[in-house]
C-alpha atoms as a PDB file:
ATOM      1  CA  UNK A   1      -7.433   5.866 -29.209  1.00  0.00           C
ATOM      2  CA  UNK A   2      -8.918   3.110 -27.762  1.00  0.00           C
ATOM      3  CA  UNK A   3      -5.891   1.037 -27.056  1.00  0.00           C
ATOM      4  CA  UNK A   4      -4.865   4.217 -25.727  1.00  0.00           C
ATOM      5  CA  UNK A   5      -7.685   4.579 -23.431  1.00  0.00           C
ATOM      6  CA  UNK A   6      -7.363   0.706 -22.261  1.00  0.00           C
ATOM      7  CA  UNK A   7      -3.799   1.457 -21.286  1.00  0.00           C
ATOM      8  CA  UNK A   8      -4.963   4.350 -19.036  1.00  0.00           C
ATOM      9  CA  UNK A   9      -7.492   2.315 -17.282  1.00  0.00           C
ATOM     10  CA  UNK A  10      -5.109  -0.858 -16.788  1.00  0.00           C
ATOM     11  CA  UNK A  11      -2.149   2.119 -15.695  1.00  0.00           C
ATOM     12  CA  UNK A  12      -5.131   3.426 -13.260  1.00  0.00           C
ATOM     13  CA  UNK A  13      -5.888  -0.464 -11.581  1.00  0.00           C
ATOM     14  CA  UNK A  14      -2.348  -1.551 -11.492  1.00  0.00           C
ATOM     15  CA  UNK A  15      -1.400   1.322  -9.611  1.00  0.00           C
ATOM     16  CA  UNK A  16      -4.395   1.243  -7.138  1.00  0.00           C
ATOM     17  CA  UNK A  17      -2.788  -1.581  -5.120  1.00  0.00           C
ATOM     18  CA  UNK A  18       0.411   0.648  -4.411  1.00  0.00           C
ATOM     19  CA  UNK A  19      -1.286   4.112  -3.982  1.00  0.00           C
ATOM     20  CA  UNK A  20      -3.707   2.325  -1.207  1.00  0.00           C
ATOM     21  CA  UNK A  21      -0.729   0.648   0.759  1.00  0.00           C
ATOM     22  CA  UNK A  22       1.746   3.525   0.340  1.00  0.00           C
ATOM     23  CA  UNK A  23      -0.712   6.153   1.756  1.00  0.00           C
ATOM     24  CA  UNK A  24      -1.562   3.662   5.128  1.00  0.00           C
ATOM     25  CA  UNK A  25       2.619   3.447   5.114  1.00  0.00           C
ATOM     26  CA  UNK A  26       2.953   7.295   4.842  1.00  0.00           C
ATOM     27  CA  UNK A  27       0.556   7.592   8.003  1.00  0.00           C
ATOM     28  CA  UNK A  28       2.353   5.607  10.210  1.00  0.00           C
ATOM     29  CA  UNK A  29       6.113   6.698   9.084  1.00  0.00           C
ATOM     30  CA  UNK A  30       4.407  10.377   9.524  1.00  0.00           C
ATOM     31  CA  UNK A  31       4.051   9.359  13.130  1.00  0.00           C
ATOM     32  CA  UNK A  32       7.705   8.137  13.385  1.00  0.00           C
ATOM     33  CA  UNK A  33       7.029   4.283  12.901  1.00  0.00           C
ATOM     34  CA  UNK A  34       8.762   1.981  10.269  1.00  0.00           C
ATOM     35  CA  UNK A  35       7.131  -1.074   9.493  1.00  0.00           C
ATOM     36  CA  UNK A  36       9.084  -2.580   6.961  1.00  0.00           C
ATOM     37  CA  UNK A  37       6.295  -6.042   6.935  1.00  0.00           C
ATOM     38  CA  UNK A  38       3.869  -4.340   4.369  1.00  0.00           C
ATOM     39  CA  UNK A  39       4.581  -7.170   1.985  1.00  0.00           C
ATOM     40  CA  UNK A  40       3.491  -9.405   5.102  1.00  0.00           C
ATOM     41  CA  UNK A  41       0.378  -7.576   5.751  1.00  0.00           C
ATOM     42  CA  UNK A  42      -1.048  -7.364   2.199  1.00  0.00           C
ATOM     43  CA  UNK A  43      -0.436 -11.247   1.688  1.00  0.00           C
ATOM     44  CA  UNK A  44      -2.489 -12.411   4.622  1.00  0.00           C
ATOM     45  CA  UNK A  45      -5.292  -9.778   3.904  1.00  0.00           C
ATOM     46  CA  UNK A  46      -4.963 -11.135  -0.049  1.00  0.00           C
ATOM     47  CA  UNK A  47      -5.944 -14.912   0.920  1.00  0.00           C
ATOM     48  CA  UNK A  48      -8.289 -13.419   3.818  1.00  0.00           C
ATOM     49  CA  UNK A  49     -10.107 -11.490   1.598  1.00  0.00           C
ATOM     50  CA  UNK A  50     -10.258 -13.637  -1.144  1.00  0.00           C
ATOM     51  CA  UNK A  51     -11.357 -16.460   0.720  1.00  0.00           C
ATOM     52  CA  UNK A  52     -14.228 -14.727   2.624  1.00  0.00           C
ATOM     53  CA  UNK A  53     -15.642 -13.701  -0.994  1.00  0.00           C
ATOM     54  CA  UNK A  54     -15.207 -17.170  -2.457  1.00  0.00           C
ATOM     55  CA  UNK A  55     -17.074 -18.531   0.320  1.00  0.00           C
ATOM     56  CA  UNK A  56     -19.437 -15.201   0.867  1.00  0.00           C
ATOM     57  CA  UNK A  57     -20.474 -14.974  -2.937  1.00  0.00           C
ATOM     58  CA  UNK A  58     -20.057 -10.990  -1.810  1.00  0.00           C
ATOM     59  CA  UNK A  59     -16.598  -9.307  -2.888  1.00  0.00           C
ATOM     60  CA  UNK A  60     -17.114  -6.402  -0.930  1.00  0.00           C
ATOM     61  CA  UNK A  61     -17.141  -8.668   2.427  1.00  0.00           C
ATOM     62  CA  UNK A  62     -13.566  -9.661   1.269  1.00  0.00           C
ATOM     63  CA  UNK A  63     -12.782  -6.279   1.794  1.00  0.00           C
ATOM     64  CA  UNK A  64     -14.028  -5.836   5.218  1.00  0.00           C
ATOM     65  CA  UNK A  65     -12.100  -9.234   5.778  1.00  0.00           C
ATOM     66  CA  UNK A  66      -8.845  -8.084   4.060  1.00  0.00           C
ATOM     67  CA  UNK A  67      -8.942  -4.553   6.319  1.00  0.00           C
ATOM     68  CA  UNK A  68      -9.660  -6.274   9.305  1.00  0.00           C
ATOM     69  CA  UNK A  69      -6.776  -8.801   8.860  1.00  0.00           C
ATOM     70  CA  UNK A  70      -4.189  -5.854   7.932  1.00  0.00           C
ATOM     71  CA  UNK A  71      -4.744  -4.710  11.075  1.00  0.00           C
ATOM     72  CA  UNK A  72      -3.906  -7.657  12.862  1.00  0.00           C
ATOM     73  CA  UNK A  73      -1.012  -7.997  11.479  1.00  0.00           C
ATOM     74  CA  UNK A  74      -0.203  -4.065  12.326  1.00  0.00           C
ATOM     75  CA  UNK A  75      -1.247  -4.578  16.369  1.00  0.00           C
ATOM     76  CA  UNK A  76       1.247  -7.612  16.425  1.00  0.00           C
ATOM     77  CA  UNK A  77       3.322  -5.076  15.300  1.00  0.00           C
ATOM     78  CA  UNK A  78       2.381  -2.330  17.319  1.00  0.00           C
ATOM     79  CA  UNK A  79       2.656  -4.496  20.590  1.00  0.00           C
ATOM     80  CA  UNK A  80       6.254  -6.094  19.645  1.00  0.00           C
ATOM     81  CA  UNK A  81       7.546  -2.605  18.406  1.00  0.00           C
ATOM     82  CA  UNK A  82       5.585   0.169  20.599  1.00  0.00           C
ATOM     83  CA  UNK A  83       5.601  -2.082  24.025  1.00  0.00           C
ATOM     84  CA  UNK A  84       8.327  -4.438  23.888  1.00  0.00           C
ATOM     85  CA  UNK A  85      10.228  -1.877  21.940  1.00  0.00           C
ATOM     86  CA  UNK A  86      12.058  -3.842  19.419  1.00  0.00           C
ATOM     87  CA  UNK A  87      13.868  -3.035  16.793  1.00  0.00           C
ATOM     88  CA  UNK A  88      11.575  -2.136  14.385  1.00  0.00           C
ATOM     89  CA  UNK A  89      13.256  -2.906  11.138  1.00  0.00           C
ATOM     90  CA  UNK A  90      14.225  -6.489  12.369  1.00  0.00           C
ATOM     91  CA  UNK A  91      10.413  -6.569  13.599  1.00  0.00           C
ATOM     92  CA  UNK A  92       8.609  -5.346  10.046  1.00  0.00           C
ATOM     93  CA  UNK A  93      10.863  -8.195   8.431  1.00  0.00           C
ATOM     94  CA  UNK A  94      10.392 -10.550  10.489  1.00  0.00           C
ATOM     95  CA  UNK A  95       6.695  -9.678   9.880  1.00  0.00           C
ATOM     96  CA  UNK A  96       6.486  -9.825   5.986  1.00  0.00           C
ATOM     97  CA  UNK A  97       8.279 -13.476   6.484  1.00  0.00           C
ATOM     98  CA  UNK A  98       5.668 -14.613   8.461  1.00  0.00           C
ATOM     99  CA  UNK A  99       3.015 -13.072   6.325  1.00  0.00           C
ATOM    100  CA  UNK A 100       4.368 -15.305   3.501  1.00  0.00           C
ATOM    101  CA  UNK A 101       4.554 -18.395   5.640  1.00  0.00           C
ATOM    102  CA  UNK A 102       0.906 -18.033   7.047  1.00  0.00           C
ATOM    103  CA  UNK A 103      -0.707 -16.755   3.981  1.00  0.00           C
ATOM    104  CA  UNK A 104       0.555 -19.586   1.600  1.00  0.00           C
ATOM    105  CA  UNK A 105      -0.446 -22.244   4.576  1.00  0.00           C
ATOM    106  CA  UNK A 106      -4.095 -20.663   5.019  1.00  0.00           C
ATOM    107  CA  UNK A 107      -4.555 -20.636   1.290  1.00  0.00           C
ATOM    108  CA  UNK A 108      -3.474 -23.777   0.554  1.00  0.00           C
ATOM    109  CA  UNK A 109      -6.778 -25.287  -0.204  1.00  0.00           C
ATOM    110  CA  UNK A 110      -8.014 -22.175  -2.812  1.00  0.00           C
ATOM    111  CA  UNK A 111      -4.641 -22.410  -4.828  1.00  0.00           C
ATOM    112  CA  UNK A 112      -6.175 -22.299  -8.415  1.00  0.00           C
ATOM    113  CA  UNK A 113      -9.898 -21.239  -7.195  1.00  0.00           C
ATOM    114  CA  UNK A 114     -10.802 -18.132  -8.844  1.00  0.00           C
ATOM    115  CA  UNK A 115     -13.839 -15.191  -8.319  1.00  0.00           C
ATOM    116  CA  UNK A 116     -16.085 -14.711 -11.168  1.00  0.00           C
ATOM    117  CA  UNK A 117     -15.236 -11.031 -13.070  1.00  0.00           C
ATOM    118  CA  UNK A 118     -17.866  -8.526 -11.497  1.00  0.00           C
ATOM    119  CA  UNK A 119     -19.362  -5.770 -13.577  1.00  0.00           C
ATOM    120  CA  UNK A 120     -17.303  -2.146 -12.760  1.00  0.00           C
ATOM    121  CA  UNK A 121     -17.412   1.429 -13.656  1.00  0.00           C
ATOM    122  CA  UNK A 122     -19.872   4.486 -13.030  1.00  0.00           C
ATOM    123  CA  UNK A 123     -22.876   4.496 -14.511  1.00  0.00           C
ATOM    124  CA  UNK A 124     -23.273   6.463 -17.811  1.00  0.00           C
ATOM    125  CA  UNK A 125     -19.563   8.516 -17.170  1.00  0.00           C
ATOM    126  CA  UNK A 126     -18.157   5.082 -18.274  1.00  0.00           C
ATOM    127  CA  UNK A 127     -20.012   5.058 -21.648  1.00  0.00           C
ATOM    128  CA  UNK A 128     -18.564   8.538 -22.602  1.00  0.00           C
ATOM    129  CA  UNK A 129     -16.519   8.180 -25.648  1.00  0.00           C
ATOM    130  CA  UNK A 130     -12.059   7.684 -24.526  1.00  0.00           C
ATOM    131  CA  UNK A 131     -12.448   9.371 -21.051  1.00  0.00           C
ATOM    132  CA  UNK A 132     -15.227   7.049 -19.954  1.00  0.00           C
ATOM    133  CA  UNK A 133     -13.107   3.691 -20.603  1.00  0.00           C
ATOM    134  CA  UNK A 134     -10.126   5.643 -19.544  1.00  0.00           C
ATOM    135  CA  UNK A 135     -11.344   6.945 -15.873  1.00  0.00           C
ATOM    136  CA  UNK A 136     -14.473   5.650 -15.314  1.00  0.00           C
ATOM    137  CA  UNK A 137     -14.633   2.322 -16.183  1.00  0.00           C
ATOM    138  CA  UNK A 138     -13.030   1.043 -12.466  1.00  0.00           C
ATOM    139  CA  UNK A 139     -13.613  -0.536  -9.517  1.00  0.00           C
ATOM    140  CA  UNK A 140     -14.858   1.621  -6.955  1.00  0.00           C
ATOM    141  CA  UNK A 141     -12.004   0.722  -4.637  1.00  0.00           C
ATOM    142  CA  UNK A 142      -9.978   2.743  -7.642  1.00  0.00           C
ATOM    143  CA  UNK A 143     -11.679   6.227  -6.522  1.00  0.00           C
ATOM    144  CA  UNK A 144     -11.514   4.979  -3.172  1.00  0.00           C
ATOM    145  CA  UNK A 145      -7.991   5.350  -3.235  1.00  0.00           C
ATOM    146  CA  UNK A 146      -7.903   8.940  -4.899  1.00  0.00           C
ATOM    147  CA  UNK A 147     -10.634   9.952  -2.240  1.00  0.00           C
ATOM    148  CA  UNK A 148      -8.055   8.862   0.382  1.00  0.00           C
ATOM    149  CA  UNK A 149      -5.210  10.727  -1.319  1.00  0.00           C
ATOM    150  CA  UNK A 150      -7.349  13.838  -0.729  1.00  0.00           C
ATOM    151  CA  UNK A 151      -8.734  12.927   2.716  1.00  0.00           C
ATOM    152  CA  UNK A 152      -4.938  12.588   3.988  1.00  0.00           C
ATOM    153  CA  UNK A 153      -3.970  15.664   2.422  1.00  0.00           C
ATOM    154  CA  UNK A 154      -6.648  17.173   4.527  1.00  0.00           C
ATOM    155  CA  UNK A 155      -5.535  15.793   7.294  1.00  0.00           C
ATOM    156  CA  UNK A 156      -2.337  16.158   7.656  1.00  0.00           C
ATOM    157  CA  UNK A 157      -1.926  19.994   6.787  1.00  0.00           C
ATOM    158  CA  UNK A 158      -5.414  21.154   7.694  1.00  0.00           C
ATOM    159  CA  UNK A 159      -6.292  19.530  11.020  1.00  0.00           C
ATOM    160  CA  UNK A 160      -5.244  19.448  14.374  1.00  0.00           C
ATOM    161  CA  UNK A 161      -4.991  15.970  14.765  1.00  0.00           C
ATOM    162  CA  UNK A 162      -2.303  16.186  11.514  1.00  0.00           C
ATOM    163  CA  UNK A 163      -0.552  18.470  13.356  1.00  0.00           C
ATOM    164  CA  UNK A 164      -0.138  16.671  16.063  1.00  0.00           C
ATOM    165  CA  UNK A 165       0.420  13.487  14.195  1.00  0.00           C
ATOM    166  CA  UNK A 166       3.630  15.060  12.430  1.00  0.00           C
ATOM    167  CA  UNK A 167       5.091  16.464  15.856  1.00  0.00           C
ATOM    168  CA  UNK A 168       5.302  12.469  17.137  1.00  0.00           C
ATOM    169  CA  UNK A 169       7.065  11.650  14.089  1.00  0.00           C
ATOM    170  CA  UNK A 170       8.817  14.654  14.444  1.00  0.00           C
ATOM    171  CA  UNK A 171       9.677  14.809  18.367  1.00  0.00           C
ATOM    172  CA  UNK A 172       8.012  12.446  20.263  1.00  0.00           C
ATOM    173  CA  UNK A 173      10.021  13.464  23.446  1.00  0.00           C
ATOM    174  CA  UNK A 174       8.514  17.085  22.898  1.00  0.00           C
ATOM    175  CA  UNK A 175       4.773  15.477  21.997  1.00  0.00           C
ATOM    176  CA  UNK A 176       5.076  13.586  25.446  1.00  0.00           C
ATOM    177  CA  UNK A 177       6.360  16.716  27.160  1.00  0.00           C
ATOM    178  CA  UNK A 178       2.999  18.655  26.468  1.00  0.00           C
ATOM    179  CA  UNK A 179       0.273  15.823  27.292  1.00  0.00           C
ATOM    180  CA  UNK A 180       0.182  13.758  23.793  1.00  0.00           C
ATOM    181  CA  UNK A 181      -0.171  10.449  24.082  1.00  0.00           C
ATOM    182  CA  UNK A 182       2.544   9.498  21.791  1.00  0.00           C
ATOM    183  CA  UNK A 183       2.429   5.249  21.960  1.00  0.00           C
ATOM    184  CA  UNK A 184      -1.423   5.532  21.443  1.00  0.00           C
ATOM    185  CA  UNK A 185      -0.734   7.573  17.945  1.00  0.00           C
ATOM    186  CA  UNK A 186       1.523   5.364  17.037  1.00  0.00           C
ATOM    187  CA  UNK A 187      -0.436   2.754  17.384  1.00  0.00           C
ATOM    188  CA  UNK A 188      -3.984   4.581  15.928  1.00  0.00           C
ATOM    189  CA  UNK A 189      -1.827   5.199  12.865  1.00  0.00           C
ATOM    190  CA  UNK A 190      -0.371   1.718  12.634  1.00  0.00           C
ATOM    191  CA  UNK A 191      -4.246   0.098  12.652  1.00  0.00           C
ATOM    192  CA  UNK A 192      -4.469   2.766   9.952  1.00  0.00           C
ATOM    193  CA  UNK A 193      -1.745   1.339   8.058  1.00  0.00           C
ATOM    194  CA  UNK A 194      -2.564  -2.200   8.056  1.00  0.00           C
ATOM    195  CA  UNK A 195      -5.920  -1.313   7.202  1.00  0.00           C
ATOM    196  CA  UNK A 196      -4.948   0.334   3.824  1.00  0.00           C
ATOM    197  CA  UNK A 197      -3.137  -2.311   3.267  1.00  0.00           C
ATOM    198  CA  UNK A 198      -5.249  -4.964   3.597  1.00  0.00           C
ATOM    199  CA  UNK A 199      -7.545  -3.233   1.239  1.00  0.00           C
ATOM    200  CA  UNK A 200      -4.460  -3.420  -0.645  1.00  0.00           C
ATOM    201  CA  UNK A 201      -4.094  -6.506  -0.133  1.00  0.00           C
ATOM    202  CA  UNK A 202      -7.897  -7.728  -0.940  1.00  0.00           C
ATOM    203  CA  UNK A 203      -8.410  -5.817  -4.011  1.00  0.00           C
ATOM    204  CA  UNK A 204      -5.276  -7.755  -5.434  1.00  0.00           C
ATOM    205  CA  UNK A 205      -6.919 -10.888  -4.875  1.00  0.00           C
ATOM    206  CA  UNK A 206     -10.368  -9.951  -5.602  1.00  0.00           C
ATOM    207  CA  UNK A 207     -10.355  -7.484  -8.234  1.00  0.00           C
ATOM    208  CA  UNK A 208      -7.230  -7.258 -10.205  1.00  0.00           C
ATOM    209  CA  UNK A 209      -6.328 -10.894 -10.238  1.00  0.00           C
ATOM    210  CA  UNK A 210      -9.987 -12.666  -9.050  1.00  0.00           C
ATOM    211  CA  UNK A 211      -7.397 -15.501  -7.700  1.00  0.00           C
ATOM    212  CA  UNK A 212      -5.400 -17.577  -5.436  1.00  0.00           C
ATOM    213  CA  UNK A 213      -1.833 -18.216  -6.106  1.00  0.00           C
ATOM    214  CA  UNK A 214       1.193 -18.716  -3.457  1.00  0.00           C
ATOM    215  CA  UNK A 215       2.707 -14.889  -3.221  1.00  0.00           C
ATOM    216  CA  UNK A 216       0.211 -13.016  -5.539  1.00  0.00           C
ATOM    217  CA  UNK A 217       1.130  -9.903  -4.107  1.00  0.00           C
ATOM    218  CA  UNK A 218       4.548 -10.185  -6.074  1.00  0.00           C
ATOM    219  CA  UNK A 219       6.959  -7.494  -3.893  1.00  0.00           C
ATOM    220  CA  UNK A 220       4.514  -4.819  -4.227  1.00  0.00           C
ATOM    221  CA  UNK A 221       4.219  -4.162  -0.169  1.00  0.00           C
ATOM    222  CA  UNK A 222       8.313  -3.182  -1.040  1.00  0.00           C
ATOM    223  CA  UNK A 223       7.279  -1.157  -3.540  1.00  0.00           C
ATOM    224  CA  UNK A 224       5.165   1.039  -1.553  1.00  0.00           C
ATOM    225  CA  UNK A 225       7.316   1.051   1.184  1.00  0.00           C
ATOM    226  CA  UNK A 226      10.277   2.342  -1.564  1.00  0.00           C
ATOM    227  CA  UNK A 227       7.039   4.787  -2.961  1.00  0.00           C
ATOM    228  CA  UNK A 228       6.621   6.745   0.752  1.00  0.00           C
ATOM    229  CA  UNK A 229      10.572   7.818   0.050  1.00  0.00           C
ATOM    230  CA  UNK A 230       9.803   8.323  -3.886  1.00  0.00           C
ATOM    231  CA  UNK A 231       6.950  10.699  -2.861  1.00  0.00           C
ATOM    232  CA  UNK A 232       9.271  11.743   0.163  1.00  0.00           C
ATOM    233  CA  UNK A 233       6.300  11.401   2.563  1.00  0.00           C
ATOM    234  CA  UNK A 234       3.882  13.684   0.316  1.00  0.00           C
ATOM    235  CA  UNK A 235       0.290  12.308  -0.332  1.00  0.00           C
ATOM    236  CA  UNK A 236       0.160  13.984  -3.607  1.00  0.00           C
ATOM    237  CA  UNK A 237       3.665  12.548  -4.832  1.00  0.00           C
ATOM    238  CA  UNK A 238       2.455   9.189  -3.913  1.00  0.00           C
ATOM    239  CA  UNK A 239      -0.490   9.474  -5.812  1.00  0.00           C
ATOM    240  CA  UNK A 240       1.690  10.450  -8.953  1.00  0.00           C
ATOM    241  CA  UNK A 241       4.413   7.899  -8.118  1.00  0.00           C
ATOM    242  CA  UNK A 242       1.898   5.119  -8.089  1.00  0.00           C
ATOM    243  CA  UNK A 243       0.230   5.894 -11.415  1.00  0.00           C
ATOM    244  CA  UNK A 244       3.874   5.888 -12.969  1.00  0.00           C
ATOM    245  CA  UNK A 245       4.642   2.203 -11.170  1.00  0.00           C
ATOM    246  CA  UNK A 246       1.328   1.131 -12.125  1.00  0.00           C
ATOM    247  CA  UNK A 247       1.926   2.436 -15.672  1.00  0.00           C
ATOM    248  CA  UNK A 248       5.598   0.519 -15.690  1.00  0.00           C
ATOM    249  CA  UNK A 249       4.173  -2.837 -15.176  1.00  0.00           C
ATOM    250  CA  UNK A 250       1.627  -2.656 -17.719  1.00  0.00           C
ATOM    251  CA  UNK A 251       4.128  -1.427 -19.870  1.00  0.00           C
ATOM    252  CA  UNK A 252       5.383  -5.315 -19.663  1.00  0.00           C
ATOM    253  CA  UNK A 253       2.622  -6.042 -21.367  1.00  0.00           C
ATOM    254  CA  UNK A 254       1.912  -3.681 -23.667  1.00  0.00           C
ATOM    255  CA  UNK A 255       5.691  -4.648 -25.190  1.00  0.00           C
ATOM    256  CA  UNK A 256       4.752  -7.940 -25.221  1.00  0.00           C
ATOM    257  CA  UNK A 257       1.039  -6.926 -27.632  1.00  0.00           C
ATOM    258  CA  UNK A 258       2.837  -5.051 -30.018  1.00  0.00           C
ATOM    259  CA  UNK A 259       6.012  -7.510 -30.245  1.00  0.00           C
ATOM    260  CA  UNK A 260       8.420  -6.129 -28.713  1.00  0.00           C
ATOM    261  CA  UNK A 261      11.052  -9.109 -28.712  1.00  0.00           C
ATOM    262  CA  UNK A 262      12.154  -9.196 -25.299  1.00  0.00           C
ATOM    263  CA  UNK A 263      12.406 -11.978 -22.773  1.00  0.00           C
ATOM    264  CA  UNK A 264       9.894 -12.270 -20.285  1.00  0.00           C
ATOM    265  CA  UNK A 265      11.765 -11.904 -17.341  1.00  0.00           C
ATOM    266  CA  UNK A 266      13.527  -9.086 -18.786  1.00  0.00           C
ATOM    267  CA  UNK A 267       9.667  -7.023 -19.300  1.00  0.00           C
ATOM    268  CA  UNK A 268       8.885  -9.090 -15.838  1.00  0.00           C
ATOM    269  CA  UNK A 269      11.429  -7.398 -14.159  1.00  0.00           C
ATOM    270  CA  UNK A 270      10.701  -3.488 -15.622  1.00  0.00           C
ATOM    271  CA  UNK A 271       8.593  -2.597 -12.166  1.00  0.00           C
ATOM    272  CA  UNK A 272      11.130  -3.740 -10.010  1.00  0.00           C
ATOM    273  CA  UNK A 273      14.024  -2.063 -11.507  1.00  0.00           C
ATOM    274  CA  UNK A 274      12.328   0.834 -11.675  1.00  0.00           C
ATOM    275  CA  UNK A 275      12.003   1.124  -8.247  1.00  0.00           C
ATOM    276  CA  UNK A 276      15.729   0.423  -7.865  1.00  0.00           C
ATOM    277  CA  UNK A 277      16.468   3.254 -10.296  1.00  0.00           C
ATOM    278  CA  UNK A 278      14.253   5.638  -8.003  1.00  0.00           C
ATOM    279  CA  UNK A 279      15.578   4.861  -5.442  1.00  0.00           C
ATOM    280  CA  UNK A 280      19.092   4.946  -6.352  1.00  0.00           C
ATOM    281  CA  UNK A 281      18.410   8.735  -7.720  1.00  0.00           C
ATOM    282  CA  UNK A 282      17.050   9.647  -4.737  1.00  0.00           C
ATOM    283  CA  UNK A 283      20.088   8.417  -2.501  1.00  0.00           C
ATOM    284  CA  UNK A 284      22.208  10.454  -4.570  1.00  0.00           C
ATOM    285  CA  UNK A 285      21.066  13.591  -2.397  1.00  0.00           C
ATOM    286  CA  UNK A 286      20.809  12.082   0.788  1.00  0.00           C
ATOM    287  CA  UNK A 287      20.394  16.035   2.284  1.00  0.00           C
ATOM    288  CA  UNK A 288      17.096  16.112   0.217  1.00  0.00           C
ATOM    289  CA  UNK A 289      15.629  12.968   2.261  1.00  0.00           C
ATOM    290  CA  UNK A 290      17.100  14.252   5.405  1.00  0.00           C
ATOM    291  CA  UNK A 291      15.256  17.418   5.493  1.00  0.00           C
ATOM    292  CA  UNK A 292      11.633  15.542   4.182  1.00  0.00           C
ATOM    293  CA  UNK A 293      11.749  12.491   6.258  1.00  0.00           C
ATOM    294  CA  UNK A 294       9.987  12.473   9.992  1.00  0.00           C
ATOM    295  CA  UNK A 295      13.679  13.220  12.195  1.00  0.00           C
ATOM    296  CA  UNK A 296      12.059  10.239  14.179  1.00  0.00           C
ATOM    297  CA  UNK A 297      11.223   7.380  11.941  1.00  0.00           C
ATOM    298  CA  UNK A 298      12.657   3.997  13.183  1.00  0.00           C
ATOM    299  CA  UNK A 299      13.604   5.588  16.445  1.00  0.00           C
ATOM    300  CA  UNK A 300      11.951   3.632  19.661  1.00  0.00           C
ATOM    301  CA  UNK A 301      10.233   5.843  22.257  1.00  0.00           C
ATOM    302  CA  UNK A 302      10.488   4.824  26.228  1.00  0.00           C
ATOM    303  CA  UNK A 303       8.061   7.268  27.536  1.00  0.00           C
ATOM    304  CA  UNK A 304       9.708   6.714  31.309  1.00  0.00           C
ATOM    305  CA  UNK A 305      13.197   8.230  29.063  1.00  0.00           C
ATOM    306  CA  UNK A 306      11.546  11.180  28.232  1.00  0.00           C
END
């Protein structure tokens, strides 16, 4: 049981990562915007945020850091997609390639360099016997993230602003028609975005691996951008989706504990082909997408066209 209860907890944290960044993604594809450079944004805000706590002594400064950098990265962007109107898929990839690039030059000198393991968990729920090393026994960035889950369900089918959030991913021609300022939305939720996934980004870097290697985040901005469609643009799917990615990868190694003889780069490669299996069951009913996905994602808005 305890095993069991370890392999809960280590399901919970890897999954974090991807619930955090695929929520900030479902925002802004809610409002009609693909950004396909998640895997761009959560890189720089990784070294950012690790950086500023190596030098700070104070990990919860490198999250501040790695939120404030994901948002950079989302108003570059925001102003090459929502002003100069480019194509936004060429844009987001162009994006994640220079996230690499810049990332692996700024962290250059803390390759190796590591953050000293913090202590975690709620006090006295994480000494109750199973359930307390299970679900309390995490970061609070881990309850952060299922806090946000509920705050966006909230949001978007409760409030106003959701409302009108949904209607510019919907119809931005219509949101314009009535008075909405559709670019500013777009670009509110995009800061949004790239905030979530610099937190992301950061608690990669400071919390589940306290390190510095060249491309630590390891394809998992793709991920979440493949979760969003999993979950087809549902908070609560995502949440679900990410706890069975999360629980995939540590499946690698688990296998590898109990000797399981496998390769390594067989096990290595178990989250990333379960994505492609996802996604390739979900294409299979490409009616099903069409009537959950935002009728405007990826489409450019020229308010003067409207």
């Amino acid at each position: 049981m305890e095993n069991f209860a370890a392999l809960i907890a280590a399901s919970i944290n890897s999954g974090t990562p991807l619930l955090i960044a695929a929520l900030g993604l479902l925002i802004n594809e809610r409002a009609g915007v693909l950004n396909l450079g998640a895997e761009g944004m959560m890189l720089v805000a990784a070294i950012t945020g690790f950086a500023v706590a190596h030098q700070t002594h104070m990990p919860w400064l490198g999250f501040v850091a790695g939120a404030i950098a994901g948002m950079l990265m989302a108003t570059l962007f925001a102003w090459l997609a929502l002003v100069l109107v480019t194509n936004q898929v060429a844009t987001g990839l162009a994006l994640s390639i220079f996230g690499a690039g810049l990332s692996a030059f700024i962290g250059q000198s803390f390759v190796g360099q590591s953050l000293p393991a913090g202590r975690h968990g709620i006090p006295f729920l994480s000494d109750i016997p199973f359930l307390g090393k299970a679900l309390f026994d995490q970061h609070m960035a881990v309850y952060f993230g299922l806090l946000l889950c509920g705050g966006i369900i909230w949001f978007l089918y409760r409030s106003r602003a959701g409302l009108v959030l949904r209607s510019v991913g919907e119809s931005p021609e219509s949101a314009h028609a009535l008075g909405y300022p559709v670019r500013k939305i777009r670009y509110m939720a995009l800061l949004f975005s790239g905030a979530c996934c610099g937190i992301a980004g950061a608690y990669l870097s400071v919390v589940y691996t306290p390190m510095w290697v060249e491309g630590l985040v390891a394809g998992r901005g793709w991920i979440a951008l493949a979760l969003t469609t999993f979950a087809t643009w549902r908070p609560a799917r995502v949440l679900l989706g990410a706890l069975l990615f999360g629980s995939v990868t540590i499946l690698q190694f688990h296998f590898q504990a109990i000797g399981i003889a496998l390769p390594s780069e067989i096990l290595s490669m178990l989250p990333y082909l379960a994505t492609i299996i996802v996604l390739v069951l979900i294409s299979r009913n490409p009616d099903w997408i069409r009537l959950n996905m935002p009728a405007s994602l990826g489409k450019p808005f020229r308010p003067g066209s409207a």
